[in-house]
PDB file of N, CA and C in Angstrom:
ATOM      1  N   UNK A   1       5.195 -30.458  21.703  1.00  0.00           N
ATOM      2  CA  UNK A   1       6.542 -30.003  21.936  1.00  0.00           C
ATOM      3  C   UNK A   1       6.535 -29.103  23.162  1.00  0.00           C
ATOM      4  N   UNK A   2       7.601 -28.846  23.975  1.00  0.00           N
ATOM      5  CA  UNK A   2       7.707 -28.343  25.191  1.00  0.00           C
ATOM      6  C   UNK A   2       8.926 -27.477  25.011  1.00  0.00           C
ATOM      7  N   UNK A   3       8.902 -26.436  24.518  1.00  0.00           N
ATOM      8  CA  UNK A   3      10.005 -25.084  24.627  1.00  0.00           C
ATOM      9  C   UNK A   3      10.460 -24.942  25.606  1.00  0.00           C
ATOM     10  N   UNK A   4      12.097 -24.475  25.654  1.00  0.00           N
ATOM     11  CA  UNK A   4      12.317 -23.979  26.979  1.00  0.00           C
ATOM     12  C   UNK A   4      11.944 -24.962  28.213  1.00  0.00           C
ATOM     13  N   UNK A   5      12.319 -26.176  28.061  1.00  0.00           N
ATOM     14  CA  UNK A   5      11.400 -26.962  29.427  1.00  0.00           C
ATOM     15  C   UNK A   5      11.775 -27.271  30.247  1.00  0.00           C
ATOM     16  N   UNK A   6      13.696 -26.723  30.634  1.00  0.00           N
ATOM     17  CA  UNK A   6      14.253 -26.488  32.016  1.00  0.00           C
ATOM     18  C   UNK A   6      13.767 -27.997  32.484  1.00  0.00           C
ATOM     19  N   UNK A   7      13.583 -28.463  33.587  1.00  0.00           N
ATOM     20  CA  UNK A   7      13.721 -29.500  34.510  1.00  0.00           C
ATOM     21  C   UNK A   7      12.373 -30.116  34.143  1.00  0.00           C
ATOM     22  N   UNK A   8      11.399 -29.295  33.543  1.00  0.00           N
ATOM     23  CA  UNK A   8       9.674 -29.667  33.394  1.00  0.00           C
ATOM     24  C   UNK A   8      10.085 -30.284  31.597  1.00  0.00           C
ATOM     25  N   UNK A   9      10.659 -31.423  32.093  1.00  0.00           N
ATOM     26  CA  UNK A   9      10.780 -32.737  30.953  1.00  0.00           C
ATOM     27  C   UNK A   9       9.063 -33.466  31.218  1.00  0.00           C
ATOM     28  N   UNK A  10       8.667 -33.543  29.942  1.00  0.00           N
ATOM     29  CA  UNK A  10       7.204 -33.987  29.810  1.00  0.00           C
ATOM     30  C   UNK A  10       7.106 -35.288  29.042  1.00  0.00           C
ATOM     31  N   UNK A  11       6.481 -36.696  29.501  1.00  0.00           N
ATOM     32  CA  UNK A  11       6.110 -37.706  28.914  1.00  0.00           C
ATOM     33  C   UNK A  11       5.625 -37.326  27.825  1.00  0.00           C
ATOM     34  N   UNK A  12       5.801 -37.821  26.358  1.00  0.00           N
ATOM     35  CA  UNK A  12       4.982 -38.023  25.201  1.00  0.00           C
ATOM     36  C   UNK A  12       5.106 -36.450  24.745  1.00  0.00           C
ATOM     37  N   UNK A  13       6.041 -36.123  25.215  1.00  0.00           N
ATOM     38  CA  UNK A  13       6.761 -34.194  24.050  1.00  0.00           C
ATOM     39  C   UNK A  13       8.254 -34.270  23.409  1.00  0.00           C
ATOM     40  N   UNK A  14       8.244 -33.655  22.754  1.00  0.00           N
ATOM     41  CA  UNK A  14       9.687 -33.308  22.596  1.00  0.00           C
ATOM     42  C   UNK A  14       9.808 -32.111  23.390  1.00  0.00           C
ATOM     43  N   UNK A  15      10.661 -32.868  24.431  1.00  0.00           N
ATOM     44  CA  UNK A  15      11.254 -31.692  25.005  1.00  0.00           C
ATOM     45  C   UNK A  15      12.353 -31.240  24.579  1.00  0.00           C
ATOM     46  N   UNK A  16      12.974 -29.831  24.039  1.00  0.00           N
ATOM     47  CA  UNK A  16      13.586 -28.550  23.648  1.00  0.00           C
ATOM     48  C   UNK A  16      14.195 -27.846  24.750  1.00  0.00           C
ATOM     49  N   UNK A  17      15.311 -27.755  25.080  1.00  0.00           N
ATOM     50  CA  UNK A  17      16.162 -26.829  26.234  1.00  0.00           C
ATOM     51  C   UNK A  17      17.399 -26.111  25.068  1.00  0.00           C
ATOM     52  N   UNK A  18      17.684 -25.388  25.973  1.00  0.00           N
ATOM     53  CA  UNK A  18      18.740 -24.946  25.345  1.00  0.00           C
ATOM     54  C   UNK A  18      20.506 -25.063  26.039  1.00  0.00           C
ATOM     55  N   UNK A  19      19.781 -26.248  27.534  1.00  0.00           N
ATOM     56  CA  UNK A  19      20.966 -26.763  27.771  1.00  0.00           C
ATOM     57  C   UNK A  19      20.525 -28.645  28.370  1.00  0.00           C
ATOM     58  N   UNK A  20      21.962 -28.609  28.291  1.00  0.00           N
ATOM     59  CA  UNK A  20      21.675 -30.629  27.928  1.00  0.00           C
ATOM     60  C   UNK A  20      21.495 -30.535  29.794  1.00  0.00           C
ATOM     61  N   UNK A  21      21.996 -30.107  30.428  1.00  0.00           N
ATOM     62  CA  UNK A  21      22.061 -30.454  32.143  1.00  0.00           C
ATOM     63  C   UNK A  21      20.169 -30.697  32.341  1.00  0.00           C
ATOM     64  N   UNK A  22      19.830 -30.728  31.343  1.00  0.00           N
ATOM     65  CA  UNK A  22      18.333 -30.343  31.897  1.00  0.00           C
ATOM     66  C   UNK A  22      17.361 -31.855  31.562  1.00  0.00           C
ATOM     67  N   UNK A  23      18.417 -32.630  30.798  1.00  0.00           N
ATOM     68  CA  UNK A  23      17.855 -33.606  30.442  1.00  0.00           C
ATOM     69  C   UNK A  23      16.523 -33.638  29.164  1.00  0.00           C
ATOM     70  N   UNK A  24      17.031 -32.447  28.032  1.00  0.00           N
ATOM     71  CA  UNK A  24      15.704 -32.334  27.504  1.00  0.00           C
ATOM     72  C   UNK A  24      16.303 -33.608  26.226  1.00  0.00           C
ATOM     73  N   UNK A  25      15.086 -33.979  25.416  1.00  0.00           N
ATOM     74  CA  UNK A  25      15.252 -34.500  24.304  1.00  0.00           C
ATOM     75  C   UNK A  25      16.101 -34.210  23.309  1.00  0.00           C
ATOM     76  N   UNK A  26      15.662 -33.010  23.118  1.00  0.00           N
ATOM     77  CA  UNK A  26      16.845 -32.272  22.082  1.00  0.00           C
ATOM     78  C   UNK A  26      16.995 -30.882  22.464  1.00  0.00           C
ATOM     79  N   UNK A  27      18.399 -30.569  22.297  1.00  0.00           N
ATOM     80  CA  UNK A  27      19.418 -29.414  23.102  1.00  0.00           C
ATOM     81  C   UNK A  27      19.043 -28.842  21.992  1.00  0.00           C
ATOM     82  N   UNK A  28      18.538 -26.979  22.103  1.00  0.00           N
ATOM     83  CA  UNK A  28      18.770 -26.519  20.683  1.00  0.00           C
ATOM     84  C   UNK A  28      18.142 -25.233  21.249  1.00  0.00           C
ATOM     85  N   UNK A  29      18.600 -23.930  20.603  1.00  0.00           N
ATOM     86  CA  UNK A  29      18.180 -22.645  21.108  1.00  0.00           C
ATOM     87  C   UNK A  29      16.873 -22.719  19.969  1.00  0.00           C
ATOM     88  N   UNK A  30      15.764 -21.824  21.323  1.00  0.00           N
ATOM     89  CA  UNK A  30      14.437 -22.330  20.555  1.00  0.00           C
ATOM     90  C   UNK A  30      14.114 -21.091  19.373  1.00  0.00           C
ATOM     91  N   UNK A  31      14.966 -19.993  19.449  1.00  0.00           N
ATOM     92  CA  UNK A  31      14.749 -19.527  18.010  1.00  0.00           C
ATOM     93  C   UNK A  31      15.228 -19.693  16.670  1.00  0.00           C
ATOM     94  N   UNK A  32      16.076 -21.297  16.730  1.00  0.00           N
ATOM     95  CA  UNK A  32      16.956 -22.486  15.982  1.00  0.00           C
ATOM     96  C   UNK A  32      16.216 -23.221  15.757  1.00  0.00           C
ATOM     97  N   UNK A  33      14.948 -23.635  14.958  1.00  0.00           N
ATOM     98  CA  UNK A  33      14.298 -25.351  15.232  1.00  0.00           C
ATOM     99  C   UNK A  33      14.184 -25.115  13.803  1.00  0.00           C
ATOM    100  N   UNK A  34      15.173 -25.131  12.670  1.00  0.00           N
ATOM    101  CA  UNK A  34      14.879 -25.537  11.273  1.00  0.00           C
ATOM    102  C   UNK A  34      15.283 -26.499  11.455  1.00  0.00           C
ATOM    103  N   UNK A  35      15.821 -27.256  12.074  1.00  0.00           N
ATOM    104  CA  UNK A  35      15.882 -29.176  11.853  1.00  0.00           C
ATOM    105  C   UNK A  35      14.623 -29.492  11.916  1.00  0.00           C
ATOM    106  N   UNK A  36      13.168 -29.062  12.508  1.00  0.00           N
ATOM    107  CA  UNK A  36      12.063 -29.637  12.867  1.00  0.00           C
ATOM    108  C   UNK A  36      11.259 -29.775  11.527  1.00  0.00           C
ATOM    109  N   UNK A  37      10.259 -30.391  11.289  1.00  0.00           N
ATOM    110  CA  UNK A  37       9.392 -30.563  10.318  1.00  0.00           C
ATOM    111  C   UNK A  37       7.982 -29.985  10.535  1.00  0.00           C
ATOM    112  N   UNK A  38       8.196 -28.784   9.715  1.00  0.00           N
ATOM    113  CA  UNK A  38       6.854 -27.723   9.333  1.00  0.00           C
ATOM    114  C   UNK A  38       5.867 -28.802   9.721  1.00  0.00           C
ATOM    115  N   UNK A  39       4.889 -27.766  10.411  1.00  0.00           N
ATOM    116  CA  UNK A  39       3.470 -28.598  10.478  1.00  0.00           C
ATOM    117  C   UNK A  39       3.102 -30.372  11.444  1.00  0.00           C
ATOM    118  N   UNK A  40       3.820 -30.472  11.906  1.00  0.00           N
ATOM    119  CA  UNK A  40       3.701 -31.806  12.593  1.00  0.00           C
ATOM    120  C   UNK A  40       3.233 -31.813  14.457  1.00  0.00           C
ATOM    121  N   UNK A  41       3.397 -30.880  14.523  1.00  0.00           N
ATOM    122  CA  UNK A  41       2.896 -30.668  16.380  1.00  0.00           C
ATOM    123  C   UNK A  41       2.019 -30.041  16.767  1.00  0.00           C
ATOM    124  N   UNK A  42       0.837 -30.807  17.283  1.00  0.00           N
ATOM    125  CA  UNK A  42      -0.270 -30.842  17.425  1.00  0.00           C
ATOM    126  C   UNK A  42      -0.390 -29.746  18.990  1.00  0.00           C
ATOM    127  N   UNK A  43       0.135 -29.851  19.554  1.00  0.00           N
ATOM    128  CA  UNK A  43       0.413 -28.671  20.682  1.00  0.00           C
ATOM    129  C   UNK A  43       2.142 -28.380  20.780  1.00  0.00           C
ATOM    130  N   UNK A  44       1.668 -26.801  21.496  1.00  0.00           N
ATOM    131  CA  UNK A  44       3.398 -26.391  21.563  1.00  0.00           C
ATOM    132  C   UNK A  44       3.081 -26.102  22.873  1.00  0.00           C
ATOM    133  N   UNK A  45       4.548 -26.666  24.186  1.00  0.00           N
ATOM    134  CA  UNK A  45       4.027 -25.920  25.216  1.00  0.00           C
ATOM    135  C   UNK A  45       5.193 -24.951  25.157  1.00  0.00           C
ATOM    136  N   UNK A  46       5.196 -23.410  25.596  1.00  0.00           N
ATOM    137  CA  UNK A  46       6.216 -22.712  25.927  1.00  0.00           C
ATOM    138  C   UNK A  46       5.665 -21.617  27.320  1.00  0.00           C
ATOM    139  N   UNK A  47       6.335 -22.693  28.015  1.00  0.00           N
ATOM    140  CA  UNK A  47       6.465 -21.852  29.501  1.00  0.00           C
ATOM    141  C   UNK A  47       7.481 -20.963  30.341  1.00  0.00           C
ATOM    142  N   UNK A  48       7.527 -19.602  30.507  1.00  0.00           N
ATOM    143  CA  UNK A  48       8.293 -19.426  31.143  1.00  0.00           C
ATOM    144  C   UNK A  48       9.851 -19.139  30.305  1.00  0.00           C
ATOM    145  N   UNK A  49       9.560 -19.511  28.792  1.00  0.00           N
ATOM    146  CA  UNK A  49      10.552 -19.441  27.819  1.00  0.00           C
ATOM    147  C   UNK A  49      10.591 -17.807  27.476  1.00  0.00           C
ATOM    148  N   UNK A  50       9.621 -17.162  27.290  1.00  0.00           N
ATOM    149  CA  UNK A  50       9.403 -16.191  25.999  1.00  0.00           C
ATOM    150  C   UNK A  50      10.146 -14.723  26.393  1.00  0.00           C
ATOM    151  N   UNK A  51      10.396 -14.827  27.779  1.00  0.00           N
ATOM    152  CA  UNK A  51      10.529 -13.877  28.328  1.00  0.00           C
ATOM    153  C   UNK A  51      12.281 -13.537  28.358  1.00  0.00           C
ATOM    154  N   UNK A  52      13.047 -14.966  28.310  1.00  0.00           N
ATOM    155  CA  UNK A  52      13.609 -14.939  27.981  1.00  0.00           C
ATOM    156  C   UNK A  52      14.870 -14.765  26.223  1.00  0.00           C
ATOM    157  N   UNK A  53      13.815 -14.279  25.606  1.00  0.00           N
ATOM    158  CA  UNK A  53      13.824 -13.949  24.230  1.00  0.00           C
ATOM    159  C   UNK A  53      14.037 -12.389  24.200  1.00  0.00           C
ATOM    160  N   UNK A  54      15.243 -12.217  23.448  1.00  0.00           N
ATOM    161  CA  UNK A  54      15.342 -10.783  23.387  1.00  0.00           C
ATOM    162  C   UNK A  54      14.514 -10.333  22.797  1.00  0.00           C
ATOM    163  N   UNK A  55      13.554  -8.856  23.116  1.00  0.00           N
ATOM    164  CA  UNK A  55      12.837  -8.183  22.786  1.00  0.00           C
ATOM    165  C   UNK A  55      12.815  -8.145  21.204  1.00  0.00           C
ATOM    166  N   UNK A  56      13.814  -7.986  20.647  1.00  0.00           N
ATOM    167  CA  UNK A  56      13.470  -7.661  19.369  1.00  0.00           C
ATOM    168  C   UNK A  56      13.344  -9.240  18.197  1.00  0.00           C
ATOM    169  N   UNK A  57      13.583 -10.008  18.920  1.00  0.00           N
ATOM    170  CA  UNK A  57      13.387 -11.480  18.380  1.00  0.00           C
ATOM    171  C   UNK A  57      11.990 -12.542  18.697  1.00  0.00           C
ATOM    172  N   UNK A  58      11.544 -11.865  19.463  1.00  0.00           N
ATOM    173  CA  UNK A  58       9.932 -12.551  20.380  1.00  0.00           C
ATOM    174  C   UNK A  58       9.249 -12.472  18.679  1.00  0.00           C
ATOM    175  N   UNK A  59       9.262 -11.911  17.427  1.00  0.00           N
ATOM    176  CA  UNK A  59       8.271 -11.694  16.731  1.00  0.00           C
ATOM    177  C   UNK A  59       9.137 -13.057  15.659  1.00  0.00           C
ATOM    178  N   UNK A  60      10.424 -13.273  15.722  1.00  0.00           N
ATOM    179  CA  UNK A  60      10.950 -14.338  15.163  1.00  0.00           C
ATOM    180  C   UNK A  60      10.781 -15.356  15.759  1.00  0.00           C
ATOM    181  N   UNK A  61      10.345 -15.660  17.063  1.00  0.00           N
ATOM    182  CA  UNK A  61      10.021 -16.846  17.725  1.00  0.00           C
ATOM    183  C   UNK A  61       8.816 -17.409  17.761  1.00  0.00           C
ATOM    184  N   UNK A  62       8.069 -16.649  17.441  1.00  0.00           N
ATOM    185  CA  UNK A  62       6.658 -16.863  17.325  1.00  0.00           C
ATOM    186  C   UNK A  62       6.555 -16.835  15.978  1.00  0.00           C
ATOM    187  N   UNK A  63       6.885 -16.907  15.119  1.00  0.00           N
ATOM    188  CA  UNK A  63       7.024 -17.002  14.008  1.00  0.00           C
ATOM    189  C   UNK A  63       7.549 -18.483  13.828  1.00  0.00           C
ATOM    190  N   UNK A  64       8.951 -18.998  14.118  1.00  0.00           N
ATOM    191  CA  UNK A  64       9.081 -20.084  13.935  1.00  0.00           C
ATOM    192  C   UNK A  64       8.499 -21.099  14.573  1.00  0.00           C
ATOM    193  N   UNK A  65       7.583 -20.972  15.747  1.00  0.00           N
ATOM    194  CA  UNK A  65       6.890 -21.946  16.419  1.00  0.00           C
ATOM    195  C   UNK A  65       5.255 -22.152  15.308  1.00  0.00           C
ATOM    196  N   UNK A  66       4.974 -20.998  15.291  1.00  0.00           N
ATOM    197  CA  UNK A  66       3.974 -21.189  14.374  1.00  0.00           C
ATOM    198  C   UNK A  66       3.863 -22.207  13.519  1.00  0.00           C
ATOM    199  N   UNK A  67       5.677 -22.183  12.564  1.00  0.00           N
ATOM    200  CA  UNK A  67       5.737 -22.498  11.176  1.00  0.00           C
ATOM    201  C   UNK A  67       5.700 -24.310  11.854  1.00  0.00           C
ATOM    202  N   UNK A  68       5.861 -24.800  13.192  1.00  0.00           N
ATOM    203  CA  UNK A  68       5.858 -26.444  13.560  1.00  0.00           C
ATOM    204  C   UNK A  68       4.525 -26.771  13.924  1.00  0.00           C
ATOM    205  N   UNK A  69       3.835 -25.737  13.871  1.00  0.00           N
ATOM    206  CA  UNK A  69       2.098 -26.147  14.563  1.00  0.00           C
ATOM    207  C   UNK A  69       1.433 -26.964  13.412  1.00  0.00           C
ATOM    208  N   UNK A  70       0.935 -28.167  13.663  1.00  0.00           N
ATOM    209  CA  UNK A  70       0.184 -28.502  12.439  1.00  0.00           C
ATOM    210  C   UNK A  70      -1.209 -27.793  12.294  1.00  0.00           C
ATOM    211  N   UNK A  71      -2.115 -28.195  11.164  1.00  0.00           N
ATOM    212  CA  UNK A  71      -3.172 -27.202  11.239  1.00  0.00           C
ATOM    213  C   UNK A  71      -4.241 -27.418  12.097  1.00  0.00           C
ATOM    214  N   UNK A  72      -4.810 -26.618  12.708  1.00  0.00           N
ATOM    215  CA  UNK A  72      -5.389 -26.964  13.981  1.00  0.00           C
ATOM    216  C   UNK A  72      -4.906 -26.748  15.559  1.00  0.00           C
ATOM    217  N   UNK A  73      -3.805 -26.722  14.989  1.00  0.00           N
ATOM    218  CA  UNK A  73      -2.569 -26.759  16.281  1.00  0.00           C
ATOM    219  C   UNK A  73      -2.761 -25.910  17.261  1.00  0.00           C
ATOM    220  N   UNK A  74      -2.462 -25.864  18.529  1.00  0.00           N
ATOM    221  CA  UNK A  74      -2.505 -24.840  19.737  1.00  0.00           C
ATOM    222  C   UNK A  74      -0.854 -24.472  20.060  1.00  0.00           C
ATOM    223  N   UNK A  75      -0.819 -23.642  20.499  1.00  0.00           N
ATOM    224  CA  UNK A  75       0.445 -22.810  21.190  1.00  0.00           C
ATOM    225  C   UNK A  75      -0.047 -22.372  22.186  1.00  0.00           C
ATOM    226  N   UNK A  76       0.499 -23.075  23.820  1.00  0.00           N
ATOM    227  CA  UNK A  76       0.360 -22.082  24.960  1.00  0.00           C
ATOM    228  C   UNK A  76       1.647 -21.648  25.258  1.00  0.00           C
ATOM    229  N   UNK A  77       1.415 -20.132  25.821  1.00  0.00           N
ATOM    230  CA  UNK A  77       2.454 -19.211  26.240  1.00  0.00           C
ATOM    231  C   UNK A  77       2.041 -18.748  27.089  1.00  0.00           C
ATOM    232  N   UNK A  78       3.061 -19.000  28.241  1.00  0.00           N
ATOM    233  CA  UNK A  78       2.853 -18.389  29.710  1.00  0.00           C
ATOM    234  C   UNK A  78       3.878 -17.816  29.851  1.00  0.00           C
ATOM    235  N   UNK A  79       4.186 -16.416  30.202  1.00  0.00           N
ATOM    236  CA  UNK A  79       4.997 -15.516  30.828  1.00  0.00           C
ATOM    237  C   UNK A  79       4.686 -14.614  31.962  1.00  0.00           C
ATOM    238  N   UNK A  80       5.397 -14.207  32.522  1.00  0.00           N
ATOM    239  CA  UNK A  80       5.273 -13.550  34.162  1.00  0.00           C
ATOM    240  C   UNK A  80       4.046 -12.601  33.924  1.00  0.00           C
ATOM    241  N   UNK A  81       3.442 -12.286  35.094  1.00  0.00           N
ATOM    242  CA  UNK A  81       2.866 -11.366  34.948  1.00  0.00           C
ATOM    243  C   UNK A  81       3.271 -10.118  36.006  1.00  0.00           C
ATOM    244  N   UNK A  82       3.209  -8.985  35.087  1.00  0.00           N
ATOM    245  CA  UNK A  82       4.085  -8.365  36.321  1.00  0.00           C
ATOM    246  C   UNK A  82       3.376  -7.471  37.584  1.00  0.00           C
ATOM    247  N   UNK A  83       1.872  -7.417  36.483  1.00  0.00           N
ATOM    248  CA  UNK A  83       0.468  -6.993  37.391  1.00  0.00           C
ATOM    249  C   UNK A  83       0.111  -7.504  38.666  1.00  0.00           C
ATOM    250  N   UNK A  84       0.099  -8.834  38.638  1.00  0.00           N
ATOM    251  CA  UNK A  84       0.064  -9.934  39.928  1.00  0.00           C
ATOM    252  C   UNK A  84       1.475  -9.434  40.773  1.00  0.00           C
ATOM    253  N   UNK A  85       2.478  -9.515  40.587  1.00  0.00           N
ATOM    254  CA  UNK A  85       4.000  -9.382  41.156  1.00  0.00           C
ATOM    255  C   UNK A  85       3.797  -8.296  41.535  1.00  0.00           C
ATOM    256  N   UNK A  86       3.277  -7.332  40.940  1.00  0.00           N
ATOM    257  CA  UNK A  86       3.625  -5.854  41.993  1.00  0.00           C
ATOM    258  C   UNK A  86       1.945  -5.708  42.821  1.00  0.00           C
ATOM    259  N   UNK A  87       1.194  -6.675  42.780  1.00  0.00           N
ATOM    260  CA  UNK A  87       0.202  -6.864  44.036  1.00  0.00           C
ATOM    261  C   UNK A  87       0.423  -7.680  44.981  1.00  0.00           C
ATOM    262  N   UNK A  88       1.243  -8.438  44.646  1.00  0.00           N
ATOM    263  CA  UNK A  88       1.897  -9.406  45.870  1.00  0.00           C
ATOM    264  C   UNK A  88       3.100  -8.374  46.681  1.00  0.00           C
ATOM    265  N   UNK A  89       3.385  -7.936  45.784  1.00  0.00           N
ATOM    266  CA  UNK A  89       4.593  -6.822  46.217  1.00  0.00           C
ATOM    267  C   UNK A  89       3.864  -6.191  47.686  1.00  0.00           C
ATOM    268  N   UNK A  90       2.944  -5.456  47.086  1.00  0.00           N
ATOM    269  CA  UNK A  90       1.775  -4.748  48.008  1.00  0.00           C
ATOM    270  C   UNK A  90       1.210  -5.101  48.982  1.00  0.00           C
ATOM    271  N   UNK A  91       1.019  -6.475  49.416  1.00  0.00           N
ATOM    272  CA  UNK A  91       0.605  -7.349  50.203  1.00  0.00           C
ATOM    273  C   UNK A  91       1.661  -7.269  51.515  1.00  0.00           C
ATOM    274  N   UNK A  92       1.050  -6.807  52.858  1.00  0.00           N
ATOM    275  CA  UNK A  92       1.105  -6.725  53.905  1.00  0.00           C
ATOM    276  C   UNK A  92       2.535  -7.754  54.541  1.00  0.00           C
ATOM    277  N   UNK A  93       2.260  -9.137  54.188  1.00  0.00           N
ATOM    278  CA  UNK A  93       3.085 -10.169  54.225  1.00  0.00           C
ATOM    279  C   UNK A  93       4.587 -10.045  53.535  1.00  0.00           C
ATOM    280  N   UNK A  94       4.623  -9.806  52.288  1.00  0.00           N
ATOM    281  CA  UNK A  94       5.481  -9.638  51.443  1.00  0.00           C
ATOM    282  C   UNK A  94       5.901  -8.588  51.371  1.00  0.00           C
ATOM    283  N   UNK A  95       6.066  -6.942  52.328  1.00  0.00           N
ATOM    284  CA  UNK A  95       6.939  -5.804  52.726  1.00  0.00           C
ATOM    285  C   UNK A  95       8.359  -5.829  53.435  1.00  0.00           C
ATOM    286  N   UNK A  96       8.558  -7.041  54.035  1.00  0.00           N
ATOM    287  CA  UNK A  96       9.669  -7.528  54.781  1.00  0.00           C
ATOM    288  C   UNK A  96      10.746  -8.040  53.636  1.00  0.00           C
ATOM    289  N   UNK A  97      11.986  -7.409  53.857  1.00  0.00           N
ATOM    290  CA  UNK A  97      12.949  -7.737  52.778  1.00  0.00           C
ATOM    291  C   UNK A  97      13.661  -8.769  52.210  1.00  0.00           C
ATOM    292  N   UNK A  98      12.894  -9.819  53.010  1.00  0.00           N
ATOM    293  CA  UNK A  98      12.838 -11.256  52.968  1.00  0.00           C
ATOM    294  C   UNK A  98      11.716 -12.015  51.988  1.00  0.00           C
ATOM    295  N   UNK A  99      10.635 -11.691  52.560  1.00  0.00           N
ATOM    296  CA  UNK A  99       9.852 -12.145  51.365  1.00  0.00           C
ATOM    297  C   UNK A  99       9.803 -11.173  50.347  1.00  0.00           C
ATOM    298  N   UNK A 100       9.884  -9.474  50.375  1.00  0.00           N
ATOM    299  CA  UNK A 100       9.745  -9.132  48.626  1.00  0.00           C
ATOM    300  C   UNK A 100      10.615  -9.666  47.750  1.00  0.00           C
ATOM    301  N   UNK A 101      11.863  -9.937  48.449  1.00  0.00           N
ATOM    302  CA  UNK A 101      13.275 -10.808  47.901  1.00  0.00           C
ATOM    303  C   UNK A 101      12.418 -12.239  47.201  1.00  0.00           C
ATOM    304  N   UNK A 102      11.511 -12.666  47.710  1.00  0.00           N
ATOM    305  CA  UNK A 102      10.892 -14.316  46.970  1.00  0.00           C
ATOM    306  C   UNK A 102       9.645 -13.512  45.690  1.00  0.00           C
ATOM    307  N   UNK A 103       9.705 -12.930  45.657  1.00  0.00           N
ATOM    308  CA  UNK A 103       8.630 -12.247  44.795  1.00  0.00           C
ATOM    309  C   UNK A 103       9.738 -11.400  43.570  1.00  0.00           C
ATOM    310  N   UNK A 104      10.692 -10.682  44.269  1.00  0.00           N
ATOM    311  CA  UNK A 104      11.373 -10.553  43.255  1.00  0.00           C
ATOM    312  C   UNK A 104      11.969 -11.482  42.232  1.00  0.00           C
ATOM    313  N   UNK A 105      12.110 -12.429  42.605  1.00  0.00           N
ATOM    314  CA  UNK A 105      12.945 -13.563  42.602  1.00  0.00           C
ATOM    315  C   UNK A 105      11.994 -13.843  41.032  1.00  0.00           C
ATOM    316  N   UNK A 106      10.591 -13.954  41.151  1.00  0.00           N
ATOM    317  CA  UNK A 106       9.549 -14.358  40.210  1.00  0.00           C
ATOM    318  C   UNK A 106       9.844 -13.443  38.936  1.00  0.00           C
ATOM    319  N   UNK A 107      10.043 -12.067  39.637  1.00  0.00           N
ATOM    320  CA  UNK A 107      10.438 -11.302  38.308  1.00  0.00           C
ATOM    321  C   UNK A 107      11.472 -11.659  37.750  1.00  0.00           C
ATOM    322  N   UNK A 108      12.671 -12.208  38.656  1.00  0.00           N
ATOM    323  CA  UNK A 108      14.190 -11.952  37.492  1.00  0.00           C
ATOM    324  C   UNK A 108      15.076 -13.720  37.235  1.00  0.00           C
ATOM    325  N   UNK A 109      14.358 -14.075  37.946  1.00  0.00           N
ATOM    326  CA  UNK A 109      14.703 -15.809  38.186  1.00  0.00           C
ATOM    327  C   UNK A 109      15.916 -15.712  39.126  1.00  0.00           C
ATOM    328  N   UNK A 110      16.533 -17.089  38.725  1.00  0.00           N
ATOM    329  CA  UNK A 110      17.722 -16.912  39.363  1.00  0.00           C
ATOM    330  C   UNK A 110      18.900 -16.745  39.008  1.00  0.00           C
ATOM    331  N   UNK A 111      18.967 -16.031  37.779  1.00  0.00           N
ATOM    332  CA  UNK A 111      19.682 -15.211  36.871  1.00  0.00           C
ATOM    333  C   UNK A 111      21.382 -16.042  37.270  1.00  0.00           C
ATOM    334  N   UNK A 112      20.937 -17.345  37.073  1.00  0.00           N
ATOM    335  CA  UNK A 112      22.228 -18.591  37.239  1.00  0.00           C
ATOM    336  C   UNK A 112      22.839 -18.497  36.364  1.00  0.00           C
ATOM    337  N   UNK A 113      22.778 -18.381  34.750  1.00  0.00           N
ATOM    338  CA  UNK A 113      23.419 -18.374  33.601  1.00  0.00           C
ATOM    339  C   UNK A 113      22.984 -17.292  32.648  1.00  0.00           C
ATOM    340  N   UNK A 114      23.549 -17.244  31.583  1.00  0.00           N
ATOM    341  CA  UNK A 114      23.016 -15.774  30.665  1.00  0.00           C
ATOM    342  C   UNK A 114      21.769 -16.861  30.103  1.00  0.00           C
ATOM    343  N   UNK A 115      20.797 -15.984  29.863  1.00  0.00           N
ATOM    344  CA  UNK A 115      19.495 -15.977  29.554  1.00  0.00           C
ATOM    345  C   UNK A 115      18.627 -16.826  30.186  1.00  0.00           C
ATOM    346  N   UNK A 116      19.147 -16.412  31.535  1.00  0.00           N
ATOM    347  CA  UNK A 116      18.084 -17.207  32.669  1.00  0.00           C
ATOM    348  C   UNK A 116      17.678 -16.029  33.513  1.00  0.00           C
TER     349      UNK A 116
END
């Protein structure tokens, strides 16, 4: 399964968005997946999703992804790092208000719709 998978629609996943423009498999806010069947997905990908999860719900989301992992199952989670971002920040190249603007950009997206 592929959380959150924005435009990164994946052969052989269910891809999960939480909007249809994105072309995912199934439209559905990903801290919503009681239609899914406990235990059946052998990997979860969630990229770039988690961050977008209000703070006080990240422990309900990981919770319900858990409850679709079959046993054995993997969950990858990639979210920003903000350690890297404020060393690129730092970087000689990226002081000009042009490029820290593309680095910022990494921190806040492109804040196009609410919870983007």
């Amino acid at each position: 399964m592929n959380l959150g998978c924005g435009y990164d629609v994946r052969p052989g996943y269910l891809n999960v968005d939480l909007h249809e423009r994105h072309g995912p498999d199934l439209v559905a806010n990903v801290l919503s997946l009681g239609m899914l069947p406990s235990g059946k997905f052998a990997e979860i990908v969630a990229q770039d999703v988690l961050e977008h999860v209000e703070r006080q719900q990240v422990h309900v989301a990981l919770t319900a992804w858990a409850r679709l992992l079959a046993p054995e199952g993997v969950i990858q989670v990639r979210v920003p790092s903000l350690e890297l971002m404020f060393r690129m920040l730092a970087q000689p190249q990226n002081r000009p208000a042009d490029e820290a603007a593309k680095v910022i950009h990494l921190m806040y997206g492109t804040q196009a719709y609410t919870g983007d």
